[in-house]
Protein backbone atom coordinates (compact mmCIF):
# COMPACT_ATOMS: atom_id res chain seq x y z
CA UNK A 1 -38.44 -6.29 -0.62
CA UNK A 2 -35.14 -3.77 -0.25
CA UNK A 3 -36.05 0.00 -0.33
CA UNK A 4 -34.77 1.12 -3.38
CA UNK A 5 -32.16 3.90 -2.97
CA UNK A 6 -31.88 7.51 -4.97
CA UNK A 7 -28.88 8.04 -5.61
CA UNK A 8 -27.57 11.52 -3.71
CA UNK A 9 -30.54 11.40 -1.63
CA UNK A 10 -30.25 11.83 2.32
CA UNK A 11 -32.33 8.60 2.45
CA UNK A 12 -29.48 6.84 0.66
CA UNK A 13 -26.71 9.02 3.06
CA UNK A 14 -28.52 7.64 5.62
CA UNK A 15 -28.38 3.95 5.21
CA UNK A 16 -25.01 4.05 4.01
CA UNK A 17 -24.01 5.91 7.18
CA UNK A 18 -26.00 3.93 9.12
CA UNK A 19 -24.66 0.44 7.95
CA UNK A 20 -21.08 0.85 7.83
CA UNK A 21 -20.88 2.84 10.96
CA UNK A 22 -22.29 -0.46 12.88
CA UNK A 23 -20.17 -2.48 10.69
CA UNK A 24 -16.78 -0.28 11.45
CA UNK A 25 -17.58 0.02 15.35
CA UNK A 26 -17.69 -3.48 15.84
CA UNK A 27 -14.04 -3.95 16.23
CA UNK A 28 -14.04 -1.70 19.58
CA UNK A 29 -17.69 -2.56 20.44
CA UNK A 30 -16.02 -5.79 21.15
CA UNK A 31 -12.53 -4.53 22.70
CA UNK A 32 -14.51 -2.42 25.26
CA UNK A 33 -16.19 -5.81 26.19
CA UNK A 34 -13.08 -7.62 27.07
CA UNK A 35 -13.05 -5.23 30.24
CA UNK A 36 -16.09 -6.60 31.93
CA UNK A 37 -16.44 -10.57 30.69
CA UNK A 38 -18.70 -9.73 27.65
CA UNK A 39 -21.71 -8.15 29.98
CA UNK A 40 -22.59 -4.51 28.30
CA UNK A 41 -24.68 -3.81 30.53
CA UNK A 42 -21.63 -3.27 33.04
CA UNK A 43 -20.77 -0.23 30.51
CA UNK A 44 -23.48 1.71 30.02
CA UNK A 45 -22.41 5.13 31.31
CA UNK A 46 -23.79 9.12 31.31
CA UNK A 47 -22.91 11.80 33.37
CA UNK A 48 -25.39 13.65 36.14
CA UNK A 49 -28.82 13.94 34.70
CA UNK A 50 -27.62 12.89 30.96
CA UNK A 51 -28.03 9.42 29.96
CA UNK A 52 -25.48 8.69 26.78
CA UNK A 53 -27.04 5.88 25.14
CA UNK A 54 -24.32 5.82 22.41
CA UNK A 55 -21.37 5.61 24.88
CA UNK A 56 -19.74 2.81 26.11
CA UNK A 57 -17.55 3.31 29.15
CA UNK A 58 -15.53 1.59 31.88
CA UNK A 59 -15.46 3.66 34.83
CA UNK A 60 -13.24 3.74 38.28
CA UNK A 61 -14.25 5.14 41.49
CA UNK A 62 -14.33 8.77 40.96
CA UNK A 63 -12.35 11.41 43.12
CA UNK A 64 -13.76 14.80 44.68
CA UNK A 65 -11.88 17.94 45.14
CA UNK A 66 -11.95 19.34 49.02
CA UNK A 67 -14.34 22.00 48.17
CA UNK A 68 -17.10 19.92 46.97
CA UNK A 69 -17.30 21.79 43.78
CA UNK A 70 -15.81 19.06 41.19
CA UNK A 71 -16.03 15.24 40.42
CA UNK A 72 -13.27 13.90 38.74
CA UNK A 73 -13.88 10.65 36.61
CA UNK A 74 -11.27 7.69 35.43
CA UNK A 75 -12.46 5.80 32.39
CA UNK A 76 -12.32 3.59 29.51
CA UNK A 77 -14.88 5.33 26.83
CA UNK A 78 -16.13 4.76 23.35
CA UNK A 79 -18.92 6.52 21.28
CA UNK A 80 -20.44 3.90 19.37
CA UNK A 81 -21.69 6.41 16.80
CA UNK A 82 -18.13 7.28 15.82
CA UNK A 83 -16.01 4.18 15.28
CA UNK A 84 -13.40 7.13 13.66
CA UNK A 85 -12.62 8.59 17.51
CA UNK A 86 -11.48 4.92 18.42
CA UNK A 87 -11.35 3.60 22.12
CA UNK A 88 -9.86 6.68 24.15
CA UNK A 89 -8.93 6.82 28.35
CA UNK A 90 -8.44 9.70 30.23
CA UNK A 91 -9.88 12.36 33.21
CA UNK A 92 -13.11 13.81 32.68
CA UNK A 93 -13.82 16.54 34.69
CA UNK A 94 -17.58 17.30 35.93
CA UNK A 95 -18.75 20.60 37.74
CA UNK A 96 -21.24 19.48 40.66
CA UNK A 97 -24.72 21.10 41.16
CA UNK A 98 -25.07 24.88 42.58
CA UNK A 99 -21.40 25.73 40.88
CA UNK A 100 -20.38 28.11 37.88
CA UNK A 101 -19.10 25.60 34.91
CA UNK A 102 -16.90 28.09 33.44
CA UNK A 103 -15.12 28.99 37.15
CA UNK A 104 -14.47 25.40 37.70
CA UNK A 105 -12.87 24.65 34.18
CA UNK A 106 -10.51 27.14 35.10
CA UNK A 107 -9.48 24.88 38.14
CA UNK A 108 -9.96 21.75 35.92
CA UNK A 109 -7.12 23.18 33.65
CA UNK A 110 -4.61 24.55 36.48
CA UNK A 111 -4.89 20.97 37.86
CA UNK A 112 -4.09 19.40 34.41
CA UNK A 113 -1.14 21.91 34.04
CA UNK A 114 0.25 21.15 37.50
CA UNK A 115 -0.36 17.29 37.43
CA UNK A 116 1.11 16.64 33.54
CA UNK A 117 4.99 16.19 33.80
CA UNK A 118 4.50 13.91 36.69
CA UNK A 119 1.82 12.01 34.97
CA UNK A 120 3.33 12.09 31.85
CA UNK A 121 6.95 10.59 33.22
CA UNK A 122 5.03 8.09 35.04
CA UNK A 123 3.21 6.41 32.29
CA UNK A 124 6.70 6.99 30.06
CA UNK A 125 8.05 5.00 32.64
CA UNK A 126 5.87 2.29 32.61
CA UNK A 127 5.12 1.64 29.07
CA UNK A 128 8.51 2.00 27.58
CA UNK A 129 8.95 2.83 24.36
CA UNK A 130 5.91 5.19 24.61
CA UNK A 131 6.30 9.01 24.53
CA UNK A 132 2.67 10.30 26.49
CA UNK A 133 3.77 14.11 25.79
CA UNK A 134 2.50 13.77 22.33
CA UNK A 135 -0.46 11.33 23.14
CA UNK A 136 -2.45 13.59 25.28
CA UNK A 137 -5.70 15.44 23.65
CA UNK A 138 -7.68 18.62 24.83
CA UNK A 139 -11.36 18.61 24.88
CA UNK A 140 -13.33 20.80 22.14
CA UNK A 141 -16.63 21.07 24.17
CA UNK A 142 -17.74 21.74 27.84
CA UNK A 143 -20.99 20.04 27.30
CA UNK A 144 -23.62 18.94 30.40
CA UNK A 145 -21.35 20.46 32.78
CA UNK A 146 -18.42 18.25 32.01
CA UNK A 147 -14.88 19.28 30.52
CA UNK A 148 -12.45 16.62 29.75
CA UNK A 149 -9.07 17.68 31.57
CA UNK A 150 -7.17 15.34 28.80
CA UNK A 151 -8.03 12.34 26.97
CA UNK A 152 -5.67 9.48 25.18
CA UNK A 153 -6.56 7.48 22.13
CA UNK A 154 -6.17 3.53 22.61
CA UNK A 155 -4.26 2.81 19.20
CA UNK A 156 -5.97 -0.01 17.88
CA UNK A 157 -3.10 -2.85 17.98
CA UNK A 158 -2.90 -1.86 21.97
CA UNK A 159 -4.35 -4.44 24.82
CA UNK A 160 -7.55 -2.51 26.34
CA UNK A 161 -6.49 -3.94 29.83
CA UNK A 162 -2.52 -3.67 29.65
CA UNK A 163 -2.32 -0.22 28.18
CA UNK A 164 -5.43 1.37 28.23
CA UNK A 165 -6.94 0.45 31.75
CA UNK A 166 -3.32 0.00 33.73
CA UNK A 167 -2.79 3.21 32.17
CA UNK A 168 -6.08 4.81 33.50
CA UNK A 169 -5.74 3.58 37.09
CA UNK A 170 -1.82 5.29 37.05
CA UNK A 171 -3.74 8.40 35.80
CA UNK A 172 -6.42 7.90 39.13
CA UNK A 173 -3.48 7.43 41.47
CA UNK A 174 -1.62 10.56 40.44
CA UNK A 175 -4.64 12.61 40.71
CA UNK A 176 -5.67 11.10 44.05
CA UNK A 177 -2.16 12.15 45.32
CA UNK A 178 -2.81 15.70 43.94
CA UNK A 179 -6.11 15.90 45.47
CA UNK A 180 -4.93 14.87 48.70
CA UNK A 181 -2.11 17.66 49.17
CA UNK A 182 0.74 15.31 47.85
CA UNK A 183 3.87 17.38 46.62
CA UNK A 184 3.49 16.73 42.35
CA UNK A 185 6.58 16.40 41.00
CA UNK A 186 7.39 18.90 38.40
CA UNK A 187 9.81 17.17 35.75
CA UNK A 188 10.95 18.59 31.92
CA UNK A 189 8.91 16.65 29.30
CA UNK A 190 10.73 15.88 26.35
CA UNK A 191 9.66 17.42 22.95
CA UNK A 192 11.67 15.30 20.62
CA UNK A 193 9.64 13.24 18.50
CA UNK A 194 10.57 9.18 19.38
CA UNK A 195 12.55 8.13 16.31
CA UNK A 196 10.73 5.69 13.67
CA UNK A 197 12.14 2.11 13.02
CA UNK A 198 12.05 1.40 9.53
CA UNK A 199 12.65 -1.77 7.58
CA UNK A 200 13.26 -2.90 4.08
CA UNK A 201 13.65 0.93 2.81
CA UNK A 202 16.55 3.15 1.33
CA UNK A 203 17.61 3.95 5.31
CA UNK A 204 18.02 -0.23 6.54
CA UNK A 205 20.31 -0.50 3.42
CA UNK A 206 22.83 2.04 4.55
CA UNK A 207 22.51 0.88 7.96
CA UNK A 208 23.45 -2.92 6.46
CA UNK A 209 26.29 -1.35 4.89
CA UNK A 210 27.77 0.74 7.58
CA UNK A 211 27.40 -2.04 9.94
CA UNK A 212 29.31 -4.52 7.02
CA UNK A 213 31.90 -1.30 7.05
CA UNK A 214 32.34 -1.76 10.92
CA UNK A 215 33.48 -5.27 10.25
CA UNK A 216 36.29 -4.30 8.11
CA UNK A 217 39.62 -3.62 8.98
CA UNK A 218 41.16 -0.10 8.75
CA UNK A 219 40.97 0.86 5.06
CA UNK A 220 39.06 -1.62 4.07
CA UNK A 221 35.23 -0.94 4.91
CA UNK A 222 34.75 0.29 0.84
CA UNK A 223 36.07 -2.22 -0.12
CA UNK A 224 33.84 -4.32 2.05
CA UNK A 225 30.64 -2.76 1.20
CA UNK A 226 31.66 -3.42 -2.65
CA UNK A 227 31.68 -6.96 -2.13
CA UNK A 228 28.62 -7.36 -0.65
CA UNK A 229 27.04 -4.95 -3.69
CA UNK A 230 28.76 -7.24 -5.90
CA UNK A 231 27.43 -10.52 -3.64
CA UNK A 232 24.06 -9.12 -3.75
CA UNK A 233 24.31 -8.23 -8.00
CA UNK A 234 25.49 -11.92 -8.75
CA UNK A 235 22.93 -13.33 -6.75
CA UNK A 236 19.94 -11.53 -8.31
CA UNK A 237 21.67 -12.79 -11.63
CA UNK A 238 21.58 -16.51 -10.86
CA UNK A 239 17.97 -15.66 -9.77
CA UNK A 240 18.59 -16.64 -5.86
CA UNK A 241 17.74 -12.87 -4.61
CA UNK A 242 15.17 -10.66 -6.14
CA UNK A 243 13.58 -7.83 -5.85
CA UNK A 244 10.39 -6.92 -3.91
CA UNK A 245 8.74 -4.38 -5.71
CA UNK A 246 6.59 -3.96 -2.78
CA UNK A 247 8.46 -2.46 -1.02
CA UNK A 248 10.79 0.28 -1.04
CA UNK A 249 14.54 -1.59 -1.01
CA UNK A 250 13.80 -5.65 -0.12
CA UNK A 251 15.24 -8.58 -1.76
CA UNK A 252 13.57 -11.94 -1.58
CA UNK A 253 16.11 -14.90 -1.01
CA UNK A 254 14.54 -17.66 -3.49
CA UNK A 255 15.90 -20.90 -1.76
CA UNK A 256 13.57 -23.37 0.22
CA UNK A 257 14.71 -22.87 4.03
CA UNK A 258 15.66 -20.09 6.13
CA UNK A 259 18.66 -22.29 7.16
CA UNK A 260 19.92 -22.03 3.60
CA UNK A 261 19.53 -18.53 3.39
CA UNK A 262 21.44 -18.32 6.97
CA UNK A 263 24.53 -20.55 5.75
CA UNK A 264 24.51 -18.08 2.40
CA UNK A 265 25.08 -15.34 4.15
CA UNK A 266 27.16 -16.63 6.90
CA UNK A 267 29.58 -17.86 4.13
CA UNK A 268 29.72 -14.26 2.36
CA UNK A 269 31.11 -13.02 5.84
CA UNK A 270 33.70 -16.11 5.86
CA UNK A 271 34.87 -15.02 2.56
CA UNK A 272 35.53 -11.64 3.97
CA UNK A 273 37.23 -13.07 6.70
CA UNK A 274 39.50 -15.32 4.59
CA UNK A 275 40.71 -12.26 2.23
CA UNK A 276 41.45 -10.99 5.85
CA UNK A 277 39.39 -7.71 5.35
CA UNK A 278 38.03 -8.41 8.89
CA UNK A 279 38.91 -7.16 11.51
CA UNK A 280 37.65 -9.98 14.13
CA UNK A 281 39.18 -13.27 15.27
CA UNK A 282 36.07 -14.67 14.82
CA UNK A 283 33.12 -14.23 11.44
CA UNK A 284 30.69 -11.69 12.69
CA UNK A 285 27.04 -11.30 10.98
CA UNK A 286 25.43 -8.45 11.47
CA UNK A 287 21.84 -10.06 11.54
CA UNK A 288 20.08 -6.87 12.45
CA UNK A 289 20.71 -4.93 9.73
CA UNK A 290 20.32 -8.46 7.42
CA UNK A 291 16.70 -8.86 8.61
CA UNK A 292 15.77 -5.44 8.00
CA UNK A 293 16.78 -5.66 4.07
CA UNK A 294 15.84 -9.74 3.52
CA UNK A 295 12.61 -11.18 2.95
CA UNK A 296 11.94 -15.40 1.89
CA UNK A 297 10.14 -16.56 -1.41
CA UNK A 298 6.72 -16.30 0.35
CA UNK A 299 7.80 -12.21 1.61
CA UNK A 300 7.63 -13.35 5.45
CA UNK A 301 10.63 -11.55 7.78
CA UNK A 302 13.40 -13.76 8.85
CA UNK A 303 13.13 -12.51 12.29
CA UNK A 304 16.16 -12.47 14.77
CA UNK A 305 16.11 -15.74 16.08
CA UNK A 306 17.81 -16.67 12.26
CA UNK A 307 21.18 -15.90 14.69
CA UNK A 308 20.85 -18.62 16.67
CA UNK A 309 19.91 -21.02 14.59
CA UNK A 310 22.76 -20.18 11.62
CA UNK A 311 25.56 -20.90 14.52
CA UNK A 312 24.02 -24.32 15.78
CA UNK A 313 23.78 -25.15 11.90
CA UNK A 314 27.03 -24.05 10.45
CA UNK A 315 28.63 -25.84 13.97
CA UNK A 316 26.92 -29.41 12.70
CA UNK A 317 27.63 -29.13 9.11
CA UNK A 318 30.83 -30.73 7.37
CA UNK A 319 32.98 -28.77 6.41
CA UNK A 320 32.66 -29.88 2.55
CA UNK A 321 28.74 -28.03 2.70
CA UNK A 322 30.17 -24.95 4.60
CA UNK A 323 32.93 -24.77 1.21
CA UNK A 324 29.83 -25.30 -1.11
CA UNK A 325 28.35 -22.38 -0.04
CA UNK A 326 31.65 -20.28 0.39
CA UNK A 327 32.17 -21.61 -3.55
CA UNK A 328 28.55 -20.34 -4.42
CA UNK A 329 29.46 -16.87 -2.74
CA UNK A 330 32.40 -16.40 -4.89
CA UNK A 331 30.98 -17.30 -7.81
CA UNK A 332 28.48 -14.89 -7.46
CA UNK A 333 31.21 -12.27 -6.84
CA UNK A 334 32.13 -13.30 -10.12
CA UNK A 335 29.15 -12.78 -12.11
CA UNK A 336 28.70 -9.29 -10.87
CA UNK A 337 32.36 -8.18 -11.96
């Protein structure tokens, strides 16, 4: 028989809190797995004297400093009572027996501020794309002797073992240099945010229509970008683009195949070229900025690989199909006007 709950009661807190944090931790219960071949008991983990029970961690070969007062651990960790924190990989700094924990913080922290640029330009290096300068984290507790120097969360669509353990064993390698007397390389650390890419939004429009305005010959990039407005209007009014309300600016292209959709808009492009607005020899599509605005029927991306497959198309198809759709274009052109 289930324990009936009051309502507001720390009994019913309790279950709740108790249920869906198992339920929510699974997800990196089972990430932190894939770095030992499913064994757990490969990850159970504390620090001198202090079992932690509710930790999960993936540990390398710790480093000492040459006066035997610190230990200096490499690892993969995760609290299993708070699923919220997420994976996270980093340097976690312990004071050794007989020495002040507040005098070797100090240390811990002039070694972090020394070590950083290099560190961080390494791992920028590797994982490109990635900006580490705004990934690192600083500790909010000195507990059981131990003071975390930095950690890193391990965002949840990142591989455990490609980001978050190649990444830890760069962060060993640097320290072990350090440790050893190495020369640290002292570099400027960028403090510009990394741009966002966005799709299907009020900013991928413009950039469709200044890249359409590239295309065009001098003078003629308004007039360029008013065709394909007008392209775009006639088509929503025949019912073969509409909009995806979803989503910020997308239009869904209503016909069966992608290679439909491809000749379409390869033909819009040919009708520029033929009222010579273009500058080019040869019809240019600028497929980037099309697969940023586009969506098909069922709302799945077109992807970038639509380039390749419009040109083998439109080179195998007569020459009365490529005039169909060239005849389609301008009647949409039509319709809008």
């Amino acid at each position: 028989m289930k324990k009936k709950l009051t309502p507001y009661s720390d009994d019913a807190n309790d279950f709740y809190i108790a249920k869906y944090t198992a339920e929510a931790s699974q997800f990196y219960e089972k990430k932190m797995l894939q770095l030992v071949d499913g064994d757990r008991e490969k990850l159970r983990t504390g620090v001198p004297n202090v079992p932690l029970p509710d930790h999960m961690a993936y540990k390398l070969e710790p480093l000492f400093s040459a006066d035997g007062h610190r230990q200096y651990e490499f690892l993969v960790e995760y609290h299993t009572k708070k699923p919220s924190e997420g994976i996270y990989y980093g340097c976690r700094g312990i004071t050794l027996k007989g020495y002040k924990h507040n005098e070797e913080i100090e240390q811990f922290r002039k070694d972090w501020e020394t070590v950083k640029s290099e560190l961080c330009t390494i791992l920028n290096n590797t994982f490109p794309g990635k900006n580490f300068n705004f990934r690192f984290r600083m500790t909010d507790n000195a507990n059981d002797e131990t003071y975390w120097l930095f950690w890193i969360s391990l965002v949840e669509d990142e591989d455990i073992r490609k980001v978050g353990l190649d990444a830890t064993k760069i962060i060993r390698k640097v320290f072990e240099s350090y440790l050893a007397g190495a020369p640290i390389g002292q570099h400027k650390i960028s403090q510009t945010m990394p741009k966002v890419e966005t799709a299907f939004d009020g900013e991928a429009w413009e950039y469709l229509l200044k890249r359409i305005g590239a295309l065009a010959k001098d003078g003629c990039a308004d007039e360029c970008q008013k065709l394909f407005d007008n392209f775009v209007d006639g088509a929503k009014f025949q019912k073969l683009l509409i909009e995806n309300r979803n989503y910020s600016k997308a239009l869904s292209y209503q016909g069966e195949t992608n290679a439909g959709f491809a000749r379409l808009i390869n033909a819009f492009f040919e009708v520029l070229h033929d009222k010579r607005l273009t500058k080019d020899e040869q019809i240019s599509v600028p497929w980037k900025g099309i697969i940023k605005v586009f969506l098909d029927k069922d709302g799945h991306t077109f992807g970038e690989e639509i380039k390749t497959q419009v040109e083998k198309k439109m080179h195998d198809k007569k020459l009365k199909e490529i005039n169909d759709y060239k005849r389609l274009v301008e009647s949409f052109l039509e319709t809008s006007t």
